[in-house]
C-alpha atoms as a PDB file:
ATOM      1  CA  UNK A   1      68.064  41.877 130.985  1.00  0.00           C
ATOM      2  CA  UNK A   2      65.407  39.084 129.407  1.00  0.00           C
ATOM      3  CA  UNK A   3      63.973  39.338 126.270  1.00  0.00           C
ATOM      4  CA  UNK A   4      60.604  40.278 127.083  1.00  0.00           C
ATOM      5  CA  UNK A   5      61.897  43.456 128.862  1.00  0.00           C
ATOM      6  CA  UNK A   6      64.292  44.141 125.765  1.00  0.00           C
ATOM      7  CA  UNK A   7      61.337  43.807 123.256  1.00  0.00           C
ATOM      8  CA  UNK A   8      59.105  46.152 126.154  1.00  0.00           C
ATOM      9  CA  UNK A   9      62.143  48.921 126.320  1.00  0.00           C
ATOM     10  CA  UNK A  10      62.511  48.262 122.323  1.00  0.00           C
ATOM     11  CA  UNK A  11      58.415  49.054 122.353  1.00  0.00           C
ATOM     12  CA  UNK A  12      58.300  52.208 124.254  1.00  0.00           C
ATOM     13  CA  UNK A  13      61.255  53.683 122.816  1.00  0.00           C
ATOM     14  CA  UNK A  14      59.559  53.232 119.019  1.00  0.00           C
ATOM     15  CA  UNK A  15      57.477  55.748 117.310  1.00  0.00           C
ATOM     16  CA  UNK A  16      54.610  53.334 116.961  1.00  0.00           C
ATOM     17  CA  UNK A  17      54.959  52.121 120.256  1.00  0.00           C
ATOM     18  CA  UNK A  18      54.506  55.711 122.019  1.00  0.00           C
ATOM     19  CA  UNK A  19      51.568  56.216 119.757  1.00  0.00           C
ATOM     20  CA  UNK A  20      50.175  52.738 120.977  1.00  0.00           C
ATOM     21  CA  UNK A  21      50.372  54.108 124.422  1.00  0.00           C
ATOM     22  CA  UNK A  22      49.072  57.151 124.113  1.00  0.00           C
ATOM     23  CA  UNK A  23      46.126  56.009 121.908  1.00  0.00           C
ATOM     24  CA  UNK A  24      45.597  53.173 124.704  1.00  0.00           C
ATOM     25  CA  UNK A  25      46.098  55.720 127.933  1.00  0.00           C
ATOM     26  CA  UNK A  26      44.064  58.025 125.898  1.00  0.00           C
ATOM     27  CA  UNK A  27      41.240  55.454 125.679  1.00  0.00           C
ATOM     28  CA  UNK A  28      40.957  54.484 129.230  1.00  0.00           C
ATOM     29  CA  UNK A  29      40.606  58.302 130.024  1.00  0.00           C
ATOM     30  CA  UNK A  30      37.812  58.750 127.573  1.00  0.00           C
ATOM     31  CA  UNK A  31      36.110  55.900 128.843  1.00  0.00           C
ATOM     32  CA  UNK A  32      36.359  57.242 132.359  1.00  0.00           C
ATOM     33  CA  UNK A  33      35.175  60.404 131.429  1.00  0.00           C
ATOM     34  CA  UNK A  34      31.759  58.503 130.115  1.00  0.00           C
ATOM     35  CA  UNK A  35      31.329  57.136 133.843  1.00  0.00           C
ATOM     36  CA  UNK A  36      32.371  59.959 135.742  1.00  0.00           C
ATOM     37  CA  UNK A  37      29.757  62.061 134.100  1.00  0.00           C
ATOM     38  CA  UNK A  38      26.630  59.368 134.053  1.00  0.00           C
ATOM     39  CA  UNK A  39      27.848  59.404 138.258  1.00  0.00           C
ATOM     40  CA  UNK A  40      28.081  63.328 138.333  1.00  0.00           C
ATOM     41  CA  UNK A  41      24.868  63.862 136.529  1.00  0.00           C
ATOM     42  CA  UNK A  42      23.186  62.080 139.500  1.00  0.00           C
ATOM     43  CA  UNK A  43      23.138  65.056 141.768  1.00  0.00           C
ATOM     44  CA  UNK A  44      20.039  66.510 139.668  1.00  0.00           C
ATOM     45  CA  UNK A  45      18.658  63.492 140.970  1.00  0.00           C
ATOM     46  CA  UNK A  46      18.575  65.014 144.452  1.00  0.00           C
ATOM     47  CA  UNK A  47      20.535  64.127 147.702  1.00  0.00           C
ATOM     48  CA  UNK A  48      19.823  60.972 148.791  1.00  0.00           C
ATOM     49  CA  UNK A  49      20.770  59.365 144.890  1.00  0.00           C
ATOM     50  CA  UNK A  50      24.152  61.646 144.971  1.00  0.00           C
ATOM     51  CA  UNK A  51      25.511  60.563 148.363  1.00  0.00           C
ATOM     52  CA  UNK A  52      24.197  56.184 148.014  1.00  0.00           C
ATOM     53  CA  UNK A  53      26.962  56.977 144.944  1.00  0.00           C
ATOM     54  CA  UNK A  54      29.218  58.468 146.495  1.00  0.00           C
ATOM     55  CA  UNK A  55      29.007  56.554 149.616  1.00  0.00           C
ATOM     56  CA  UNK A  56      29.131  53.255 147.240  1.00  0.00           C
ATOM     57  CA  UNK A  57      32.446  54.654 145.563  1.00  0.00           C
ATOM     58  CA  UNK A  58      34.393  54.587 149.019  1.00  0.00           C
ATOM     59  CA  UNK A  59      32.891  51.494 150.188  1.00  0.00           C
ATOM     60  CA  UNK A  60      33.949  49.373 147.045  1.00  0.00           C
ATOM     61  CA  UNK A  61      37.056  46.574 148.448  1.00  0.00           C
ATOM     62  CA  UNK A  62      36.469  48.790 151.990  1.00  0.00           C
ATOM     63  CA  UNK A  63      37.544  52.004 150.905  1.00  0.00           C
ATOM     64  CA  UNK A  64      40.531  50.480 148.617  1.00  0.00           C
ATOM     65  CA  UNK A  65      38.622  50.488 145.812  1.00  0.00           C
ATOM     66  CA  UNK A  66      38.403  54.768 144.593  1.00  0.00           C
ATOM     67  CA  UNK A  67      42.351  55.224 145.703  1.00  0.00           C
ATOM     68  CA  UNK A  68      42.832  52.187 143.083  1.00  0.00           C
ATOM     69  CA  UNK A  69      40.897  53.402 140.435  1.00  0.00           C
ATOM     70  CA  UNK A  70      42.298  57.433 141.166  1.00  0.00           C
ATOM     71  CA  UNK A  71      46.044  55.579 141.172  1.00  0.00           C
ATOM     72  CA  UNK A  72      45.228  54.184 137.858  1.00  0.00           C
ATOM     73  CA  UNK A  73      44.301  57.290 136.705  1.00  0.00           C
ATOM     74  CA  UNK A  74      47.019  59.470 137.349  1.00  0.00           C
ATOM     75  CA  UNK A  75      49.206  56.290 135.972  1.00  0.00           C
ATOM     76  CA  UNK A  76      47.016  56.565 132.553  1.00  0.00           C
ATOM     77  CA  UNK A  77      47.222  60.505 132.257  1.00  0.00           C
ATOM     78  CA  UNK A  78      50.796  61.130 133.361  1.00  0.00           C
ATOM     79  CA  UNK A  79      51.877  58.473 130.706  1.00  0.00           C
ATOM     80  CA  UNK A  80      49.360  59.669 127.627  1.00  0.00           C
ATOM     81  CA  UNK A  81      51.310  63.670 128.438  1.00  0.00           C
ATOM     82  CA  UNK A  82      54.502  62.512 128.669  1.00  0.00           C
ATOM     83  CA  UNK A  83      54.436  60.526 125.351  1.00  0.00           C
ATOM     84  CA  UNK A  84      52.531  63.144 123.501  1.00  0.00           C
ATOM     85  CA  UNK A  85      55.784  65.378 124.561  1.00  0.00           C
ATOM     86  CA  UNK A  86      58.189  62.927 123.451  1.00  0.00           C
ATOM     87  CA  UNK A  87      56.230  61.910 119.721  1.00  0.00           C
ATOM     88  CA  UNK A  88      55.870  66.514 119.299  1.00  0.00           C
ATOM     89  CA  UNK A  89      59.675  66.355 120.324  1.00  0.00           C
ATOM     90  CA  UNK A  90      59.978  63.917 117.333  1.00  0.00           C
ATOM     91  CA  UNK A  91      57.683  65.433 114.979  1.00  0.00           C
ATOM     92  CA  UNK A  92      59.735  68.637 115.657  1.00  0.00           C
ATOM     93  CA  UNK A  93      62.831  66.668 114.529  1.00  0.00           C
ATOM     94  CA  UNK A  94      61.261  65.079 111.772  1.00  0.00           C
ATOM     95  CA  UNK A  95      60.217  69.009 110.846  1.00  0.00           C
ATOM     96  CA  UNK A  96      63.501  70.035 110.422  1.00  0.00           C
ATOM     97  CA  UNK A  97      63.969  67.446 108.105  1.00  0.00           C
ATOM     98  CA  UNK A  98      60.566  67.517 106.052  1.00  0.00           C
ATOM     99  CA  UNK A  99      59.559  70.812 105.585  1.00  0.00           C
ATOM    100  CA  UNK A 100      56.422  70.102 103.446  1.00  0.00           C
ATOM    101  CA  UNK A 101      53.127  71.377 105.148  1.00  0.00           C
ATOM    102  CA  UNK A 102      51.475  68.255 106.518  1.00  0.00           C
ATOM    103  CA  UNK A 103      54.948  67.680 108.649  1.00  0.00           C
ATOM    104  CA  UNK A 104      54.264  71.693 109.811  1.00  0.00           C
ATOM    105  CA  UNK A 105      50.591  70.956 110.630  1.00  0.00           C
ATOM    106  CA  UNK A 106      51.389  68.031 112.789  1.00  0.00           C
ATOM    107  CA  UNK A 107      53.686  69.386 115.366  1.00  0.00           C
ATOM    108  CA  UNK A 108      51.771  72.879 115.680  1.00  0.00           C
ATOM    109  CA  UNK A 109      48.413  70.266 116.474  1.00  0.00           C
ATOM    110  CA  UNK A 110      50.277  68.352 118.952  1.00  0.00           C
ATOM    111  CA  UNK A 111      51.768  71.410 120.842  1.00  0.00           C
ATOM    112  CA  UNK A 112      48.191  72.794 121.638  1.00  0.00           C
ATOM    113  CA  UNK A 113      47.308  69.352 122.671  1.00  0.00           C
ATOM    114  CA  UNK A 114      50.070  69.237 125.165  1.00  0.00           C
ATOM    115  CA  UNK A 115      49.698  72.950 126.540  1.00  0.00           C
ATOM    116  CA  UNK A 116      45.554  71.757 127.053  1.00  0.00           C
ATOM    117  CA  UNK A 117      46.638  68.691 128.280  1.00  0.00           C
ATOM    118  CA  UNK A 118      48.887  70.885 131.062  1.00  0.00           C
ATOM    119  CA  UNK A 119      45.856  73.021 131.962  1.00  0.00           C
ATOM    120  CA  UNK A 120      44.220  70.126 132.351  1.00  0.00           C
ATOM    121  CA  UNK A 121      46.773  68.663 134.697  1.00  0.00           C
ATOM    122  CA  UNK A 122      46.633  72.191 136.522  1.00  0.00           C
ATOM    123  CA  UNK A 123      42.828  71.810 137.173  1.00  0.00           C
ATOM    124  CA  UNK A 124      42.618  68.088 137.937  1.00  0.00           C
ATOM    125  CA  UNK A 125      45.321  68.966 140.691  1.00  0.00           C
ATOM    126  CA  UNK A 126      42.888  71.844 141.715  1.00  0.00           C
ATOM    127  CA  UNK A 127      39.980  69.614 141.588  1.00  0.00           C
ATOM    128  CA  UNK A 128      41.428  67.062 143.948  1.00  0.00           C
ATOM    129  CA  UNK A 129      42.778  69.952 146.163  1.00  0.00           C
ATOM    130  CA  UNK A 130      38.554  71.201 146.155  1.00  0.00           C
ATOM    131  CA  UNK A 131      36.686  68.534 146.542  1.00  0.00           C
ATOM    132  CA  UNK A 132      39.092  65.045 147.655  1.00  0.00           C
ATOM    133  CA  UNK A 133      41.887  66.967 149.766  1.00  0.00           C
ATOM    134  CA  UNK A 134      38.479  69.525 151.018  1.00  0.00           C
ATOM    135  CA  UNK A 135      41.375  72.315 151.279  1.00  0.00           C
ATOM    136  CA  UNK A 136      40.331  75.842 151.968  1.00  0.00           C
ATOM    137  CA  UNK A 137      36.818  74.790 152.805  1.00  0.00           C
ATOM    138  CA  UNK A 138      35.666  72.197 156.027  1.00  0.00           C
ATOM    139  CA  UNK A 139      33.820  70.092 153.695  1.00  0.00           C
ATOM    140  CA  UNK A 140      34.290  67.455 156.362  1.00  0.00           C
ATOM    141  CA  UNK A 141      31.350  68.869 158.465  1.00  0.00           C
ATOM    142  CA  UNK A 142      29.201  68.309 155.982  1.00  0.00           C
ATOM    143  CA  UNK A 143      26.738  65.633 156.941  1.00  0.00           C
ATOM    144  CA  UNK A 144      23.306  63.837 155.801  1.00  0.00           C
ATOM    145  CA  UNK A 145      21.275  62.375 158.648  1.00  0.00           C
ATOM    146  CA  UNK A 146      20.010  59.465 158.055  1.00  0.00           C
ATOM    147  CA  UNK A 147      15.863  58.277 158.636  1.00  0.00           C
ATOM    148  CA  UNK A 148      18.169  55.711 161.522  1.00  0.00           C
ATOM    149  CA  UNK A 149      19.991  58.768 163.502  1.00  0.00           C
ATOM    150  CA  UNK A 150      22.835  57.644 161.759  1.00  0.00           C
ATOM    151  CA  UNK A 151      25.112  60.022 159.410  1.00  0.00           C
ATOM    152  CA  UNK A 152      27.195  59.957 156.845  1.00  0.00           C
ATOM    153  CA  UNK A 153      29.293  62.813 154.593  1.00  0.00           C
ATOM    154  CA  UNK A 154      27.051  64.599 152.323  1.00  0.00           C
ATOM    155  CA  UNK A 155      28.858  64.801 148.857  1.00  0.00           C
ATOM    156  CA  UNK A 156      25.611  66.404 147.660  1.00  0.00           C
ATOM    157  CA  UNK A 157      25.905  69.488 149.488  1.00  0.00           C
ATOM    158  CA  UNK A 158      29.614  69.668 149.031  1.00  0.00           C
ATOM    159  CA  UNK A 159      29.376  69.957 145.447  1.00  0.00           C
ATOM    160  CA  UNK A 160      26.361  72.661 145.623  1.00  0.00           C
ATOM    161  CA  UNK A 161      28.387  74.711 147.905  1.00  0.00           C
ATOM    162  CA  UNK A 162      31.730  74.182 145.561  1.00  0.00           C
ATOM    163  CA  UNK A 163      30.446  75.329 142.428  1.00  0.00           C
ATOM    164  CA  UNK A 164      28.647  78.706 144.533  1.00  0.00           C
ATOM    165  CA  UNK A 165      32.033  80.570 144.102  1.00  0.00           C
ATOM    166  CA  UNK A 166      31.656  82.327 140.729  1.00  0.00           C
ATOM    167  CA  UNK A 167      35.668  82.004 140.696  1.00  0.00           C
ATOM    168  CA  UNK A 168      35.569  78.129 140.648  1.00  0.00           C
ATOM    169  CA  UNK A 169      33.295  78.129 137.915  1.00  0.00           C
ATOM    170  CA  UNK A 170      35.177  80.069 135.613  1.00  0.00           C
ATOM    171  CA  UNK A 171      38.574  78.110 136.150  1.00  0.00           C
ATOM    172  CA  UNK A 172      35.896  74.770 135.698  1.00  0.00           C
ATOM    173  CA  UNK A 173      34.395  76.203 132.800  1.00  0.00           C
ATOM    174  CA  UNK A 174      37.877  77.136 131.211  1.00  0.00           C
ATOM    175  CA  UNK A 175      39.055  73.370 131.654  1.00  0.00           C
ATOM    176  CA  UNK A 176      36.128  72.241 130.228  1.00  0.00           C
ATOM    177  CA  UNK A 177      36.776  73.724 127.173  1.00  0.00           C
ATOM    178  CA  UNK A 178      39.929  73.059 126.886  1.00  0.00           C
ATOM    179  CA  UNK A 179      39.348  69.538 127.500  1.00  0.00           C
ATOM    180  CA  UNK A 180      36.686  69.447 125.152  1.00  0.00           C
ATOM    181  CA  UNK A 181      38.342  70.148 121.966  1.00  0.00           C
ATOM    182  CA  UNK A 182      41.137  67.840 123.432  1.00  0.00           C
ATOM    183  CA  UNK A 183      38.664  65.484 122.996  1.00  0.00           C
ATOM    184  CA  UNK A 184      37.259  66.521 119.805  1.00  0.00           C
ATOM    185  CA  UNK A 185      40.620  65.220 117.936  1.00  0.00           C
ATOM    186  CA  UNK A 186      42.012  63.240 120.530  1.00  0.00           C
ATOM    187  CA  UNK A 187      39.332  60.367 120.220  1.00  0.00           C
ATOM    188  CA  UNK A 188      39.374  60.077 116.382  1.00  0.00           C
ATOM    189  CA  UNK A 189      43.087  59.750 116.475  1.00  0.00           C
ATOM    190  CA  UNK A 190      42.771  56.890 119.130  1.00  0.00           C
ATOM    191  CA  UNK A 191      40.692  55.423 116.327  1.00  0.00           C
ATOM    192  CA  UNK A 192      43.561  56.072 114.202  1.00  0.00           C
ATOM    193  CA  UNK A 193      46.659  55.020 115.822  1.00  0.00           C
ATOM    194  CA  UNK A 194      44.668  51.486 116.661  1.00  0.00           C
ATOM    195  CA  UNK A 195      43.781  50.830 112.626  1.00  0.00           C
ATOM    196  CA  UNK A 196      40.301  50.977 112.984  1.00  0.00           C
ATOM    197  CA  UNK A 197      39.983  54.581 110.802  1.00  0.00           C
ATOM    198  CA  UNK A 198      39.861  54.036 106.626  1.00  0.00           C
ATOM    199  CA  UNK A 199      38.619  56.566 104.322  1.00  0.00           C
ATOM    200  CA  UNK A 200      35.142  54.968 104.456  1.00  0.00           C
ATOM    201  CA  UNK A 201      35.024  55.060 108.426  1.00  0.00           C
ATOM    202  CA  UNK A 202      37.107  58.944 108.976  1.00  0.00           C
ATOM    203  CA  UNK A 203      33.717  61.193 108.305  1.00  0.00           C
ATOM    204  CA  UNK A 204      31.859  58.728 110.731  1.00  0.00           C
ATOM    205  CA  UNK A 205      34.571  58.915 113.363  1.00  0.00           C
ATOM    206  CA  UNK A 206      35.758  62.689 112.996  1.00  0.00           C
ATOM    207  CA  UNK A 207      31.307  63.066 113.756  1.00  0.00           C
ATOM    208  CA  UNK A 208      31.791  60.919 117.035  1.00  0.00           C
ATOM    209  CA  UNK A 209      34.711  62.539 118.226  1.00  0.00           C
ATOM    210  CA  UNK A 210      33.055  65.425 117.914  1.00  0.00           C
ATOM    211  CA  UNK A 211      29.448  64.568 118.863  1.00  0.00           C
ATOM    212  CA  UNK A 212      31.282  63.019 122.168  1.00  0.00           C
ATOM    213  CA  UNK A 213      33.216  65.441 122.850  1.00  0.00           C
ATOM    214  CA  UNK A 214      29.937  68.264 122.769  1.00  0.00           C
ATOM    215  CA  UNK A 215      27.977  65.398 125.324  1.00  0.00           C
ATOM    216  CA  UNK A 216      30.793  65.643 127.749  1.00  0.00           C
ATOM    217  CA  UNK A 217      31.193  69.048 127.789  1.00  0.00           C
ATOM    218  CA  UNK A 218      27.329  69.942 128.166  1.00  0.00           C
ATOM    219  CA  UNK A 219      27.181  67.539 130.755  1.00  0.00           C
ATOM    220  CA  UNK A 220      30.043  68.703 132.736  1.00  0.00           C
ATOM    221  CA  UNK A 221      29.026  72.244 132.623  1.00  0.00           C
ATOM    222  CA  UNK A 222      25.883  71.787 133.523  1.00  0.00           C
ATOM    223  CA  UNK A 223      26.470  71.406 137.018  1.00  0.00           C
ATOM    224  CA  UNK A 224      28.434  74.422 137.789  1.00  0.00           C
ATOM    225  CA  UNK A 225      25.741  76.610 135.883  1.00  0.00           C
ATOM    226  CA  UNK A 226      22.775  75.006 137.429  1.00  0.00           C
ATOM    227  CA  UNK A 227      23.987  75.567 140.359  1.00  0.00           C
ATOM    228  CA  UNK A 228      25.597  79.134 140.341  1.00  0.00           C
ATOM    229  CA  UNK A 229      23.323  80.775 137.453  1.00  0.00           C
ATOM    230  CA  UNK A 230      20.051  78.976 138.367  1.00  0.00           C
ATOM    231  CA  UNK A 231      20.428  78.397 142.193  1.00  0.00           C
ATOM    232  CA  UNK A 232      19.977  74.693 142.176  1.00  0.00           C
ATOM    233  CA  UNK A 233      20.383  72.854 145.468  1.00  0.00           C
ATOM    234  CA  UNK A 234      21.537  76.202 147.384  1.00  0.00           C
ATOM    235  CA  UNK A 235      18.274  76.710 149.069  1.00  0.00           C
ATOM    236  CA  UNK A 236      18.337  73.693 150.732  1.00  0.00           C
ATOM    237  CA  UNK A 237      22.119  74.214 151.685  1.00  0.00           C
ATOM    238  CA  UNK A 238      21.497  76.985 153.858  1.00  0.00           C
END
């Protein structure tokens, strides 16, 4: 074995190291949340605006482009669950050890991360199943004509017709909450484990992480209820 994969094994296997990767994984996801809203948001902009994105998103490097990016993903949030397991698995050794309180409050905070982080898993898996895999529903048939004669897949419609099952919206709803307050500490400790929180800079960041963490999940849910409370888009889906 070399030295740079000793010093890589030597990496992982630390406590900081984990922490590096989960603040890093973490980061990547956060930032991906930003531009999968700003894309999602587009459907208020009507039909034509959804589907150009979402036709653009399976054209970019001829269709290799959204099965890279959804590979990376899955890479990013499968790593930043399992290491938040392993550091709570230390911090629960570390417990046994310590028994003052801030030792006690740590573990406790990272177990409800992990159990949000599984529902999350649980609905990204569902989300995938709804609207990439188009099980249960022939989303396939769903098609925009074109001014040419020509057609293409109407994402628009497929998302209006989606979020019309009250049942959907609920699990969507739950997940969005739970990812929410995920966020709300997750992206001050990513601040954290990288060295960029002090005392000066923690009420400024704890603020963000919360201010970002309310955008997303207004954004999010604003889709769903527009569309199942208010009716938006189902009149011209019929």
């Amino acid at each position: 074995m070399s030295a740079h994969s000793c010093s890589l094994c030597a990496f992982v296997k630390s406590s900081i190291g984990r922490k590096i990767i989960v603040a890093t994984t973490g980061l990547a996801l956060v930032l991906f949340l930003a531009g999968h809203l700003t894309g999602n948001l587009l459907i208020f902009a009507g039909r034509d605006a959804f589907n150009d994105y979402a036709q653009f998103l399976h054209e970019v490097f001829h269709g290799a482009g959204v099965w890279i990016a959804r590979a990376g993903l899955l890479v990013c949030f499968t790593a930043h669950l399992w290491f938040t397991i392993l550091l709570t698995k230390e911090n629960k050794s570390a417990r046994k050890k310590y028994s003052h309180q801030a030792t006690v409050q740590a573990p406790k905070s990272s177990l409800i991360m992990i159990w949000s982080g599984l529902t999350i898993l649980a609905f990204i898996i569902f989300h995938l199943l709804h609207f990439t895999v188009k099980a249960g529903t022939d989303y396939a048939s769903f098609m925009q004509v074109m001014p040419d004669g020509s057609e293409r897949h109407d994402a628009w419609k497929m998302v209006i017709v989606g979020f019309s099952h009250p049942l959907v919206v609920i699990f969507y709803l739950i997940a969005m909450t739970l990812l929410c307050s995920h966020l709300s500490h997750g992206v001050a400790s990513i601040f954290q484990t990288l060295g960029l929180r002090t005392k000066k800079t923690a009420g400024p960041i704890t603020l963000l992480s919360k201010a970002y963490a309310v955008v997303i999940y207004l954004g999010f849910i604003s889709i769903p209820l527009a569309i199942l409370i208010f009716g938006f888009g189902c009149e011209a889906c019929k």
